[in-house]
Protein backbone atom coordinates (compact mmCIF):
# COMPACT_ATOMS: atom_id res chain seq x y z
CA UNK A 1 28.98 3.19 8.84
CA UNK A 2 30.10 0.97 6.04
CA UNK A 3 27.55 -1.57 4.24
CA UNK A 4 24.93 -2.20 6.55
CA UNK A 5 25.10 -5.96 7.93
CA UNK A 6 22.39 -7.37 9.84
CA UNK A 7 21.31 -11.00 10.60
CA UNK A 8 18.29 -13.22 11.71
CA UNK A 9 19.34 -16.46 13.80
CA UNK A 10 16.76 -18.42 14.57
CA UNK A 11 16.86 -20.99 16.71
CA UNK A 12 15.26 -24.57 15.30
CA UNK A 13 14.12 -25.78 18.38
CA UNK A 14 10.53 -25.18 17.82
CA UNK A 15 8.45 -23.59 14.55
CA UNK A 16 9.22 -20.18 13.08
CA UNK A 17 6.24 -18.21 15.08
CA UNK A 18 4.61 -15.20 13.84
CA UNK A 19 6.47 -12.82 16.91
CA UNK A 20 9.74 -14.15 15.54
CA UNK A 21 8.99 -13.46 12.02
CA UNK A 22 8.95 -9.61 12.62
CA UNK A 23 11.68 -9.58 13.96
CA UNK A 24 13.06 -11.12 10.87
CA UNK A 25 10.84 -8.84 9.02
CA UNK A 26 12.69 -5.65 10.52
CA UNK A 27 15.85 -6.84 9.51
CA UNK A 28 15.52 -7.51 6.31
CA UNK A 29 13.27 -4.05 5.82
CA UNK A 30 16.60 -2.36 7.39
CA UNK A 31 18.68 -4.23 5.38
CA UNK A 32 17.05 -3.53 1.98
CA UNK A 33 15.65 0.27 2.96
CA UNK A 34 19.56 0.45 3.60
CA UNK A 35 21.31 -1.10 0.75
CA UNK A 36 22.96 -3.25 2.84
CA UNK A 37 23.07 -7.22 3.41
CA UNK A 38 20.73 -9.87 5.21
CA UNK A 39 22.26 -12.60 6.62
CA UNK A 40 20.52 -15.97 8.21
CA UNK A 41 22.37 -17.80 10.72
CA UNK A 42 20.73 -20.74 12.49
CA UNK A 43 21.97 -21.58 15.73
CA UNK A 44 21.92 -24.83 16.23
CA UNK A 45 23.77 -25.69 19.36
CA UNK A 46 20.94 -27.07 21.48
CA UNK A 47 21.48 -30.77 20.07
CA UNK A 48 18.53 -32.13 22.07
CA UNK A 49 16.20 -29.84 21.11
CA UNK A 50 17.28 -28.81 17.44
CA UNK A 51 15.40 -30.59 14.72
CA UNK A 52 16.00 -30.53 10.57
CA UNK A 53 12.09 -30.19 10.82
CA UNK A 54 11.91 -27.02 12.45
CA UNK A 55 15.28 -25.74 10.52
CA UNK A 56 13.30 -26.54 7.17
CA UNK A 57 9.99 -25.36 8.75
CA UNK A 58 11.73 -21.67 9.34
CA UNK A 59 14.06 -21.70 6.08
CA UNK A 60 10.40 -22.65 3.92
CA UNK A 61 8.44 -19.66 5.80
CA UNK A 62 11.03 -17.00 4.95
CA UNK A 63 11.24 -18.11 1.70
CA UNK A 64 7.39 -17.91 1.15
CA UNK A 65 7.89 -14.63 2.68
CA UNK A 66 10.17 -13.10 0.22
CA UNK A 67 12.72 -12.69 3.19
CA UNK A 68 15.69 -14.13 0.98
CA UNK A 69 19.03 -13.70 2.54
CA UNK A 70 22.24 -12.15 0.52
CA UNK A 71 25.19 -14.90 1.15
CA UNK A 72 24.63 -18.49 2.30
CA UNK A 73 23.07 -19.32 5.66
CA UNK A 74 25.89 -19.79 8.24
CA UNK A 75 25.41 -22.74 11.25
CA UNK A 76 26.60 -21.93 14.59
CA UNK A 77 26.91 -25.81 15.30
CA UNK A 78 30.21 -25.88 12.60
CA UNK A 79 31.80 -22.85 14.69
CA UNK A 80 32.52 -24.81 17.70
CA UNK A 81 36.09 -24.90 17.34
CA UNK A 82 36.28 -20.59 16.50
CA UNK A 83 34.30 -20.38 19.56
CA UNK A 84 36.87 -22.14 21.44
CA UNK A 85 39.69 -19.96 20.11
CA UNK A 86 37.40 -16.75 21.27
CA UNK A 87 37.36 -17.68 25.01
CA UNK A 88 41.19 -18.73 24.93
CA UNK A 89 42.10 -15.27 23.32
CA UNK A 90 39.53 -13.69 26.10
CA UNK A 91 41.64 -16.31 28.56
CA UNK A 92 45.30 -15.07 27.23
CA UNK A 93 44.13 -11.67 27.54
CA UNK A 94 43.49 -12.05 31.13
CA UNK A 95 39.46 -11.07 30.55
CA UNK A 96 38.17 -14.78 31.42
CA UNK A 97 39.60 -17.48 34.21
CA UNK A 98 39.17 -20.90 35.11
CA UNK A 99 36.53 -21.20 37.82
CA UNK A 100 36.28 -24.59 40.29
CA UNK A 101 33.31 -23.14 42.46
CA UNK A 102 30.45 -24.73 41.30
CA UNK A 103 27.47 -23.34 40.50
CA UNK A 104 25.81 -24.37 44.01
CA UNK A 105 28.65 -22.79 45.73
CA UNK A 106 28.82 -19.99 43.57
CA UNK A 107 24.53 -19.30 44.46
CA UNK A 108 25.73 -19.16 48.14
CA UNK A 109 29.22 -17.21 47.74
CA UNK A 110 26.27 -14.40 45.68
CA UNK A 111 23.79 -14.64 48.35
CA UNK A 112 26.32 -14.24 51.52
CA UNK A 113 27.54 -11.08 49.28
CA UNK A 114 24.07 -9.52 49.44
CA UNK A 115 23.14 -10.51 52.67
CA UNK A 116 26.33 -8.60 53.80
CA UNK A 117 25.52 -5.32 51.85
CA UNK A 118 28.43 -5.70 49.20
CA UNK A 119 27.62 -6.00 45.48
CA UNK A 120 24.49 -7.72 43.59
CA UNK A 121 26.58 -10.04 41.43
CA UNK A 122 28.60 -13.09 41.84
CA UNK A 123 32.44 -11.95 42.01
CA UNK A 124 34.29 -15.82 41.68
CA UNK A 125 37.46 -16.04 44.53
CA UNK A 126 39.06 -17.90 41.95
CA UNK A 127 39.78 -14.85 39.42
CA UNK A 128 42.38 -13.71 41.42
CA UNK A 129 44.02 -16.98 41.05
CA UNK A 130 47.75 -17.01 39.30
CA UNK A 131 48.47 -18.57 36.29
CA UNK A 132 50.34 -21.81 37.54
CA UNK A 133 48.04 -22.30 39.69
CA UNK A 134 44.59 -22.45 37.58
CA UNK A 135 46.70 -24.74 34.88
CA UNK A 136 47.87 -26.75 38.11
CA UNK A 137 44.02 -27.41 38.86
CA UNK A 138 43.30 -27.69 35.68
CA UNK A 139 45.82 -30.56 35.16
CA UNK A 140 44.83 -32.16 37.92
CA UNK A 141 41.56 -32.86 36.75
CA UNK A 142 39.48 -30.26 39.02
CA UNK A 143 35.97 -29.78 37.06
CA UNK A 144 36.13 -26.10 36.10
CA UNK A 145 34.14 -23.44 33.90
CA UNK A 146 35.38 -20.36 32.30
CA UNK A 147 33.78 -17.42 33.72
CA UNK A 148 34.65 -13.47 32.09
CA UNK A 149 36.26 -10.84 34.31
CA UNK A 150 33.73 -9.07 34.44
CA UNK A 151 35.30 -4.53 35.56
CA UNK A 152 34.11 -2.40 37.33
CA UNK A 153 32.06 0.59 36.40
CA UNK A 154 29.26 0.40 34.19
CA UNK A 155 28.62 -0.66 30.36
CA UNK A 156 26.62 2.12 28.52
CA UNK A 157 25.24 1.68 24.85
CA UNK A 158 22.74 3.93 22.89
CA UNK A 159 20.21 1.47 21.51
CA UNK A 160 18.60 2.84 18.35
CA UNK A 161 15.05 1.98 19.78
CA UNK A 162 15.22 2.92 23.74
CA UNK A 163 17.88 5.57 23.60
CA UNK A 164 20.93 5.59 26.40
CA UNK A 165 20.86 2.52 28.36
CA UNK A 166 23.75 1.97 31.41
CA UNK A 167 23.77 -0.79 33.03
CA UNK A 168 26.30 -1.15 36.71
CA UNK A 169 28.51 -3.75 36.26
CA UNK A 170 28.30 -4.74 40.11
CA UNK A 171 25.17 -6.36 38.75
CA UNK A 172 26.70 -8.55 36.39
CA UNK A 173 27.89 -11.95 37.61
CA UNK A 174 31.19 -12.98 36.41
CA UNK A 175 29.16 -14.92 33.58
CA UNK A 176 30.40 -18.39 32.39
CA UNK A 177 31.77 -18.60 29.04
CA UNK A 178 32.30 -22.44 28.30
CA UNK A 179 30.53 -25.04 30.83
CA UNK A 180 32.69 -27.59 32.58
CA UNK A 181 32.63 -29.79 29.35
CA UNK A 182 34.15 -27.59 27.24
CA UNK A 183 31.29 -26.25 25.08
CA UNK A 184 31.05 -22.39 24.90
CA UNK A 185 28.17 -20.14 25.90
CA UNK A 186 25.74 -18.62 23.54
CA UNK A 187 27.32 -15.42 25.09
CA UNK A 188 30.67 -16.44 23.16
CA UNK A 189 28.73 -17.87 20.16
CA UNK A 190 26.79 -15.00 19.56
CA UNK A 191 29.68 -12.59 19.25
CA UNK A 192 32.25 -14.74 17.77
CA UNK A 193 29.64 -15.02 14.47
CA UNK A 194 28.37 -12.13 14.52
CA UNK A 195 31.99 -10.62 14.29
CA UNK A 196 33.01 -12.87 11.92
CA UNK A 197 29.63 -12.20 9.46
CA UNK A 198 30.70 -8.81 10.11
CA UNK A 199 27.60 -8.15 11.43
CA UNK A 200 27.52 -4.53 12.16
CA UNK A 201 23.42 -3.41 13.33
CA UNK A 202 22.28 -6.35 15.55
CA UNK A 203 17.92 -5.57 15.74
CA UNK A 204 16.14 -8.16 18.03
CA UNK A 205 13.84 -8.52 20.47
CA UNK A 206 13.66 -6.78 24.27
CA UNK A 207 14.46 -9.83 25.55
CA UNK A 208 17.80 -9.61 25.13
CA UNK A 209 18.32 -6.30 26.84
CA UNK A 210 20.03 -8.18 29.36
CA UNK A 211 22.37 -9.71 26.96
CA UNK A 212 24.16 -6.68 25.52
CA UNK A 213 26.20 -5.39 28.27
CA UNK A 214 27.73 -8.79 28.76
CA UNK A 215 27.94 -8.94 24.80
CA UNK A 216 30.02 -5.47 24.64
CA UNK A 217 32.29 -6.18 27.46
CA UNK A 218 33.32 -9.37 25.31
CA UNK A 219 33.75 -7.43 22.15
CA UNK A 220 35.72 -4.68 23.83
CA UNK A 221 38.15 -7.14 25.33
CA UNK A 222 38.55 -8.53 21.81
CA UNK A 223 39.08 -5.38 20.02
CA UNK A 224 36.46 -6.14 18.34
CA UNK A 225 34.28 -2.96 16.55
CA UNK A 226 30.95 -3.21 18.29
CA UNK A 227 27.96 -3.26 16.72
CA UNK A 228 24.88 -0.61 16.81
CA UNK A 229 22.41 -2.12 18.74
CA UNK A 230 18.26 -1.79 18.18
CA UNK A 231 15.79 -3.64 20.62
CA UNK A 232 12.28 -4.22 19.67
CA UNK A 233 9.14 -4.55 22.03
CA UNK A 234 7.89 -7.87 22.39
CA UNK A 235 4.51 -9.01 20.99
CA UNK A 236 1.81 -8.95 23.33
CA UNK A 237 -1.95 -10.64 22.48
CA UNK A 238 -5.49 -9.07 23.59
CA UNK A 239 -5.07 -9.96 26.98
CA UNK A 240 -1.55 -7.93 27.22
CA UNK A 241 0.12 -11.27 28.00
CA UNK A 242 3.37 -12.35 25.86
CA UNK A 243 2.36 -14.28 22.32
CA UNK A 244 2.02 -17.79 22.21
CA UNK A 245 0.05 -20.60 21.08
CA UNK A 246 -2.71 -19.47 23.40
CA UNK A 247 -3.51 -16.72 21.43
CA UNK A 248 -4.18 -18.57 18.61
CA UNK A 249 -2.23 -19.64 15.66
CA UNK A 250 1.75 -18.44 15.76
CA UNK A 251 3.97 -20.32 13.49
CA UNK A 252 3.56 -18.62 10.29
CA UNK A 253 3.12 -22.18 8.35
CA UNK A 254 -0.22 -22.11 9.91
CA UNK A 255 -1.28 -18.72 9.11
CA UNK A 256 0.04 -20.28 5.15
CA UNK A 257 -2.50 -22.97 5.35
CA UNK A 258 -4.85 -20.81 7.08
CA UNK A 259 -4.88 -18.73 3.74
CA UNK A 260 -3.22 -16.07 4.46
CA UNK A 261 -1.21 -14.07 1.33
CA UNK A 262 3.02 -13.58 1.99
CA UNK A 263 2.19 -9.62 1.58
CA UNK A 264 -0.63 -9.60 4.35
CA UNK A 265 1.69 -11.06 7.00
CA UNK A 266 4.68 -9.02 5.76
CA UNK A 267 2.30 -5.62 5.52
CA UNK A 268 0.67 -6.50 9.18
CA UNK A 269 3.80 -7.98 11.16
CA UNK A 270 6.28 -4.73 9.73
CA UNK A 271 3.37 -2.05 10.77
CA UNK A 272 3.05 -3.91 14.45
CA UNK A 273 5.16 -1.97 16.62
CA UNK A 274 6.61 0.53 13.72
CA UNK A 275 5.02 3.30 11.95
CA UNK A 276 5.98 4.55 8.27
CA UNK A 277 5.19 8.62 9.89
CA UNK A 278 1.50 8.97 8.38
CA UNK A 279 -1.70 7.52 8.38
CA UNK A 280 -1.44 4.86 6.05
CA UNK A 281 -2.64 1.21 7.25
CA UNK A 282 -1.52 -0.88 4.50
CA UNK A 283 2.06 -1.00 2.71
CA UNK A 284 3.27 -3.09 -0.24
CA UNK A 285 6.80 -4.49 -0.30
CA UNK A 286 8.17 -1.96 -1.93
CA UNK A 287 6.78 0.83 0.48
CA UNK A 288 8.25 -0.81 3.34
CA UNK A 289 10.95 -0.91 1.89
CA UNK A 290 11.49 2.71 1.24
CA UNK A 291 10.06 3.94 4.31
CA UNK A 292 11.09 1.38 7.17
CA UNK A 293 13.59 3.13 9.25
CA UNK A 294 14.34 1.87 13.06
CA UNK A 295 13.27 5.83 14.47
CA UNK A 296 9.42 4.78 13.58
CA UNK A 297 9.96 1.47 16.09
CA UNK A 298 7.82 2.01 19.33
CA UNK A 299 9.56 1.88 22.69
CA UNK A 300 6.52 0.20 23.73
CA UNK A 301 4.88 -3.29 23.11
CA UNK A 302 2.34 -4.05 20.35
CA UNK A 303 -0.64 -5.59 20.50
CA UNK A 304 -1.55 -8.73 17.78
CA UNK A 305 -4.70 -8.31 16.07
CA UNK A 306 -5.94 -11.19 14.61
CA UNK A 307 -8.84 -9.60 13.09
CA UNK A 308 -6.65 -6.85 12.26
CA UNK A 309 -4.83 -9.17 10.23
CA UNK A 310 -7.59 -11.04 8.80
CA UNK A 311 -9.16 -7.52 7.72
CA UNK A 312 -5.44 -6.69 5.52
CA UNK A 313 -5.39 -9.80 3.69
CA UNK A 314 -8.57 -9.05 2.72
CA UNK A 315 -7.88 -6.21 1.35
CA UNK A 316 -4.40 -7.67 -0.32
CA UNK A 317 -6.94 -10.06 -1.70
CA UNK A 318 -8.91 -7.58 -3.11
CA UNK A 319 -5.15 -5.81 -4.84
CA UNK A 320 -4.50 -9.30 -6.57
CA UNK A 321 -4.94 -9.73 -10.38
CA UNK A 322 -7.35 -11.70 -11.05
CA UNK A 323 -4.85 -14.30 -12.63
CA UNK A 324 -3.07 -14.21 -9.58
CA UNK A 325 -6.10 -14.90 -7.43
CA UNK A 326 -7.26 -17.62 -9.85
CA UNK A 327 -3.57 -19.59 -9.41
CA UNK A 328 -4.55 -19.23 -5.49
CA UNK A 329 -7.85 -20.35 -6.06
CA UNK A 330 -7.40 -23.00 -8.54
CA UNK A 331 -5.78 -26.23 -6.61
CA UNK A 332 -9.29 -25.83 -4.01
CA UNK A 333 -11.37 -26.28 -6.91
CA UNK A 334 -9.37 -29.14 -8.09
CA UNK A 335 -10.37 -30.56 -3.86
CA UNK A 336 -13.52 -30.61 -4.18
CA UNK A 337 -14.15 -31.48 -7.46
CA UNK A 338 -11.75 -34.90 -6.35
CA UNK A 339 -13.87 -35.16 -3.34
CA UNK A 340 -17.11 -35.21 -5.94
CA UNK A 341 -18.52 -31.43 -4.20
CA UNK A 342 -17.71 -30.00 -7.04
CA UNK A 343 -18.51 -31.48 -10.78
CA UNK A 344 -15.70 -32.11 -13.52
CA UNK A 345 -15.27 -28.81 -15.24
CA UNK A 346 -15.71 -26.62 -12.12
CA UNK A 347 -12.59 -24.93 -13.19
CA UNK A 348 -14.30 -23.24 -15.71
CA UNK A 349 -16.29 -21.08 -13.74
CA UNK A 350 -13.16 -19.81 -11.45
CA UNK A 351 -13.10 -16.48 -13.62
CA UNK A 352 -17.11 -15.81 -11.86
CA UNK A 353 -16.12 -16.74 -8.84
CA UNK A 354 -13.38 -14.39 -8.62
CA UNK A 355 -14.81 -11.58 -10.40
CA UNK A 356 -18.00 -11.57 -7.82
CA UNK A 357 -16.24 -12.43 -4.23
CA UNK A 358 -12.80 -11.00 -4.92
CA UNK A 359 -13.45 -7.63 -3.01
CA UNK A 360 -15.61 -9.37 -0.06
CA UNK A 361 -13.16 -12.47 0.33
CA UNK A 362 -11.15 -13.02 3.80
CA UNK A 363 -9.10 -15.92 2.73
CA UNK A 364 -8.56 -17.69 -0.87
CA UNK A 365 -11.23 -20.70 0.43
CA UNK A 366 -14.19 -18.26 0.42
CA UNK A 367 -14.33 -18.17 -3.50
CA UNK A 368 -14.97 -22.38 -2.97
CA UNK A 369 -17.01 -21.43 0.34
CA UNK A 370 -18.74 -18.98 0.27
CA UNK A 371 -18.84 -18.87 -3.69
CA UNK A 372 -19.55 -22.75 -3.94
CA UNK A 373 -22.75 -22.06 -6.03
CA UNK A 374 -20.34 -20.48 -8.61
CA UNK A 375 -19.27 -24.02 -9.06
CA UNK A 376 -22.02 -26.41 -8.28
CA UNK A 377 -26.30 -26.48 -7.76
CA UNK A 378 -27.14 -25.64 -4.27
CA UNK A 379 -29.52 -28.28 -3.78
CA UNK A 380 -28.80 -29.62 -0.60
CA UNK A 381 -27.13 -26.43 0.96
CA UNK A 382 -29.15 -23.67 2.12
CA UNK A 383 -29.20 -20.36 4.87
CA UNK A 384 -31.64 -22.01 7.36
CA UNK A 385 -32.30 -18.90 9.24
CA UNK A 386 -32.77 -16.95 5.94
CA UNK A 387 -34.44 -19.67 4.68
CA UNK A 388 -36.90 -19.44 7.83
CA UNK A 389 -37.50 -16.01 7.20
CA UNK A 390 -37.66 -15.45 3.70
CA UNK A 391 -39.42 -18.65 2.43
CA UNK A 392 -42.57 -18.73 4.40
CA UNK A 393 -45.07 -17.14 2.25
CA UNK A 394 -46.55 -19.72 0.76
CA UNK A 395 -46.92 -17.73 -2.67
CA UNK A 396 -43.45 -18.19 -3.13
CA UNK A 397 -43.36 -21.28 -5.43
CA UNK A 398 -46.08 -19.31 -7.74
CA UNK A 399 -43.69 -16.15 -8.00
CA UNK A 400 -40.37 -18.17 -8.47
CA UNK A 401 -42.02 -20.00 -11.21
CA UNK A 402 -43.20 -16.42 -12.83
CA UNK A 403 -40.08 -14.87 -12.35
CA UNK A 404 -38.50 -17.98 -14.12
CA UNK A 405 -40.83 -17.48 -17.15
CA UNK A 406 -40.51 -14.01 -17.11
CA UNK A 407 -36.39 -14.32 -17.41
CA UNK A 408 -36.60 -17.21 -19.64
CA UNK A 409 -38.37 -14.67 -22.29
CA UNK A 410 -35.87 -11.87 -21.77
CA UNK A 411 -34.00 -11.36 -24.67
CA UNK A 412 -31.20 -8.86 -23.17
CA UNK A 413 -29.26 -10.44 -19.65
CA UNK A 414 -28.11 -7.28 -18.05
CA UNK A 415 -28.40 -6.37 -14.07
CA UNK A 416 -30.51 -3.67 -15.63
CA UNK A 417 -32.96 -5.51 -17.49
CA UNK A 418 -32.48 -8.03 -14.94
CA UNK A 419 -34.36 -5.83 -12.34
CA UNK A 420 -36.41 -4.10 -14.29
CA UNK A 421 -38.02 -7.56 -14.86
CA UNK A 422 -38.23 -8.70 -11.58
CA UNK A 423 -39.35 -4.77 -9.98
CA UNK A 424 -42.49 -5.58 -13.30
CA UNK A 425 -43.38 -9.00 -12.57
CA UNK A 426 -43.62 -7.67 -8.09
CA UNK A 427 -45.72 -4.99 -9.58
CA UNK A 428 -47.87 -7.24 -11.47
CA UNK A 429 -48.49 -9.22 -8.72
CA UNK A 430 -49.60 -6.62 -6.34
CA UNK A 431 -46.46 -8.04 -3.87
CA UNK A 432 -44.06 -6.26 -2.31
CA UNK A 433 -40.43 -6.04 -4.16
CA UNK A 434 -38.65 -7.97 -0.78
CA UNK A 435 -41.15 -10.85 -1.34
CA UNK A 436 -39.08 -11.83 -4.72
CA UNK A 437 -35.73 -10.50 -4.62
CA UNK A 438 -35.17 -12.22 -1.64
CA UNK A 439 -36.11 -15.99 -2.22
CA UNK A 440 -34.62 -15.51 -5.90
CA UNK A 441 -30.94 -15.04 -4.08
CA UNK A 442 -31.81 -17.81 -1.83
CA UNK A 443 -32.69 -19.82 -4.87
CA UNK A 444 -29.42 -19.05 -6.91
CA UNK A 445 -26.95 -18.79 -4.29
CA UNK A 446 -28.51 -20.71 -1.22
CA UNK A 447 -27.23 -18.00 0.85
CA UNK A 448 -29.18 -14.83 2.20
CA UNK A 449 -26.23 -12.42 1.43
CA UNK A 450 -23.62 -11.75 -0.30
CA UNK A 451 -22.38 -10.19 -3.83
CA UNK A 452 -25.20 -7.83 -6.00
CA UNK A 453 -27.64 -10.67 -7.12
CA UNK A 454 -28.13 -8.92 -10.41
CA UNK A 455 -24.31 -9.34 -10.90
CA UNK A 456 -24.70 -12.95 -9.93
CA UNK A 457 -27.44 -13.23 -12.15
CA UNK A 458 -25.76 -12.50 -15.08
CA UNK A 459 -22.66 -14.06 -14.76
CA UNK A 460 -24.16 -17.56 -13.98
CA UNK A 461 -26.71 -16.99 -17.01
CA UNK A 462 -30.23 -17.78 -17.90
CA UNK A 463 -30.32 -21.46 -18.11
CA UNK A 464 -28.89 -21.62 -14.59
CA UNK A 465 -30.98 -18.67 -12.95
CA UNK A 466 -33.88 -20.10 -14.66
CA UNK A 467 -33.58 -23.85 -13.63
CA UNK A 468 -32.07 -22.87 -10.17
CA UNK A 469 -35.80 -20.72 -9.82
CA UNK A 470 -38.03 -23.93 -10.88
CA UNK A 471 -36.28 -25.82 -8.65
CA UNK A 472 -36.50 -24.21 -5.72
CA UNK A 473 -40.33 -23.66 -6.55
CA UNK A 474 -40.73 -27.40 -6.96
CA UNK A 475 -38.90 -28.25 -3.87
CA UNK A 476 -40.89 -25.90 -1.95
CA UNK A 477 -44.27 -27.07 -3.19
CA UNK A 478 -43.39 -30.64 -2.43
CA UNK A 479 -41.89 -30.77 0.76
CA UNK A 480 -43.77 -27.24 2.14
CA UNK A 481 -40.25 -26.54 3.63
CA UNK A 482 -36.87 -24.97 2.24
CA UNK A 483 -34.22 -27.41 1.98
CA UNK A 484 -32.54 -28.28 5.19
CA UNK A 485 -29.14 -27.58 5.93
């Protein structure tokens, strides 16, 4: 084969979803693992339905993906006129003819065939007609559509997913071409710009099985080289039904907002239905790159994860530089410290957010989440159920209070000396370790989990740790009850 060609053509009647973007996904993987060209072509032809919106919408999401295309993006609503030519050539030829049954009679003319044991398909009388006569009609006004010839025998392909396929062509209507106002098929449309992109490995999904004998039988009554053909399992959710909205969020702007990194959804939507030939889970761009090849595509549908894919961005969260992740990070801060959650001068403490949440984050809005006491006193904010549990004892004020003395007069701030301290001062008091360590995270971080509190400790410093302690003391001997939630 000469340079591999291979194309995306999206349709902008609706949001680029997250089953579409694979299959965008595998093209460009083939394309690049290939040294070859990706090529976008939107096909626009469905005027009603066809928005700029959803053309920029899918255009904006590949971008963000990295899936950048190697000429300029062709529109199949400026190829009318070629598409024209095509079924006048495929008219000329004698492989297409005018047809005046319409489509009611041509349902009836199909169903008398089967009822009488003959073929499966609808065979037109009218493509027997001569010449003169079909212009004669035509002249004469008679509404007509252009249907193809289609031969007898069979159409057989090897498709580089599913293997042989054959397909009878006495179960292949004579298929229309151009409607009765004159606008072609996508049947033509397809294969007229697809030839002339000189698209040469068309990948895409199973749903257009169906299409490629039809597809070949024009392209062999053109001359035209046909391409290698690859088609790809659909996308199927937990319930084993077909992706959509149902399932959750599918256009891939919303998995964007969602927080969701460009690599995640290119690492998860790449290994969903293919497999690199080992064990590994989680790819980087340039590993898909070298290893995507269409022999590791299953014949058989996947199954979308979304905690599957929540778990991978976590851990492309956890790859990130940390300047990276602060970039991410950064414009959430800059939220709520508008909104007034955060103080002025938040920012500053981005670097401790990230370096204690970085490797248990989901989603860049857990460091301002789930890390919000990185950035702000949790006065108001507090685990109620740990809160419930952990703050009963009523001694609790007394050993917050010691604790806080006993840090105040530290004079090294290490996790180390950190809970050596607080291990002395529980010993001291003849009270179990659990009856301090526990309140003191609750007191810091108003949470009853997360990061190494000795780590958080030291990276939010004495003065905080100290006054966060005393405050939670005072609260607690005031009101008798941990702050509500």
């Amino acid at each position: 084969m000469s340079e591999m060609r291979v194309r995306f053509a999206p349709s902008p009647t609706g949001f680029l979803h997250i089953g579409g973007v694979r299959t965008a996904i595998f093209n460009w993987l083939l394309a690049r693992h290939n040294g070859g060209k990706f090529l976008i072509r939107i096909e626009d032809t469905d005027k009603q339905r066809s928005t700029e919106e959803f053309e920029a919408d899918i255009l904006d999401a590949l971008e963000w993906l990295g899936l950048t295309a190697d000429e300029e993006h062709l529109r199949q609503s400026t190829r009318l006129t070629f598409h024209k030519e095509v079924v006048d050539q495929l008219v000329e030829r004698g492989h297409a003819f005018r047809c005046f049954v319409s489509p009611e009679e041509a349902a009836k003319i199909k169903e008398a065939e089967r009822e009488a044991g003959g073929i499966d398909a609808f065979r037109s009388p009218d493509r027997d007609l001569s010449s003169e006569e079909s212009q004669r009609r035509a002249d004469a006004g008679e509404p007509h559509a252009i249907r193809f010839k289609v031969p007898t025998g069979s159409i057989r392909f090897e498709d580089a997913v599913h293997g042989v396929i054959e397909t009878p062509c006495n179960t292949i209507d004579d298929f229309i071409l151009m409607r009765s106002d004159g606008t072609p098929v996508y049947m033509v449309a397809v294969v007229a710009d697809d030839f002339e992109m000189a698209v040469n490995f068309v990948l895409r999904g199973d749903d257009h099985i169906t299409n490629t004998p039809k597809q070949i039988m024009i392209y062999e009554a053109l001359g035209w080289p046909v391409p290698t053909f690859a088609h790809v399992p659909l996308i199927l959710g937990q319930d084993k039904k077909r992706l959509s909205k149902r399932h959750g969020a599918t256009a891939v702007t919303e998995y964007r907002k969602m927080g969701y990194l460009p690599e995640a959804i290119l690492s998860y939507m790449a290994m969903l239905g293919w497999n690199p030939g080992d064990d590994r889970e989680l790819l980087n761009r340039e590993e898909l790159i070298e290893a995507f090849d269409t022999k590791g595509i299953g014949s058989k549908s996947a199954t979308f994860d979304e905690q599957k894919l929540e778990w991978v961005n976590a851990q492309f969260i956890s790859r990130l530089p940390d300047a990276e992740l602060e970039l991410a990070v950064r414009p959430l801060v800059a939220e709520k410290v508008a909104s007034g959650e955060f103080p002025a001068g938040a920012g500053k403490m981005l670097p401790v957010a990230v370096k204690l949440l970085k490797s248990r984050a989901h989603f860049p809005v857990d460091f301002v989440e789930k890390g919000f006491y990185v950035f702000t006193e949790p006065t108001t904010i507090i685990d109620e159920k740990a809160a419930k549990k952990r703050l009963k004892d009523e001694g609790t004020p007394t050993w917050l209070d010691g604790l806080a003395t006993a840090y105040d007069g530290l004079d090294e701030w290490s996790e180390e000396s950190l809970e050596n301290a607080m291990r002395e001062y529980a010993e001291g008091e003849e009270i179990g370790f659990g009856k301090v360590i526990h309140p003191v995270r609750l007191a810091v971080t108003a949470q009853g989990a997360g990061p190494s509190l000795f780590e958080i400790l030291v990276e939010l410093g004495k003065e905080t740790v100290v006054r966060r302690l005393r405050w939670l003391a005072g609260f607690l001997r005031e009101k008798g009850t941990p702050p509500e939630l």
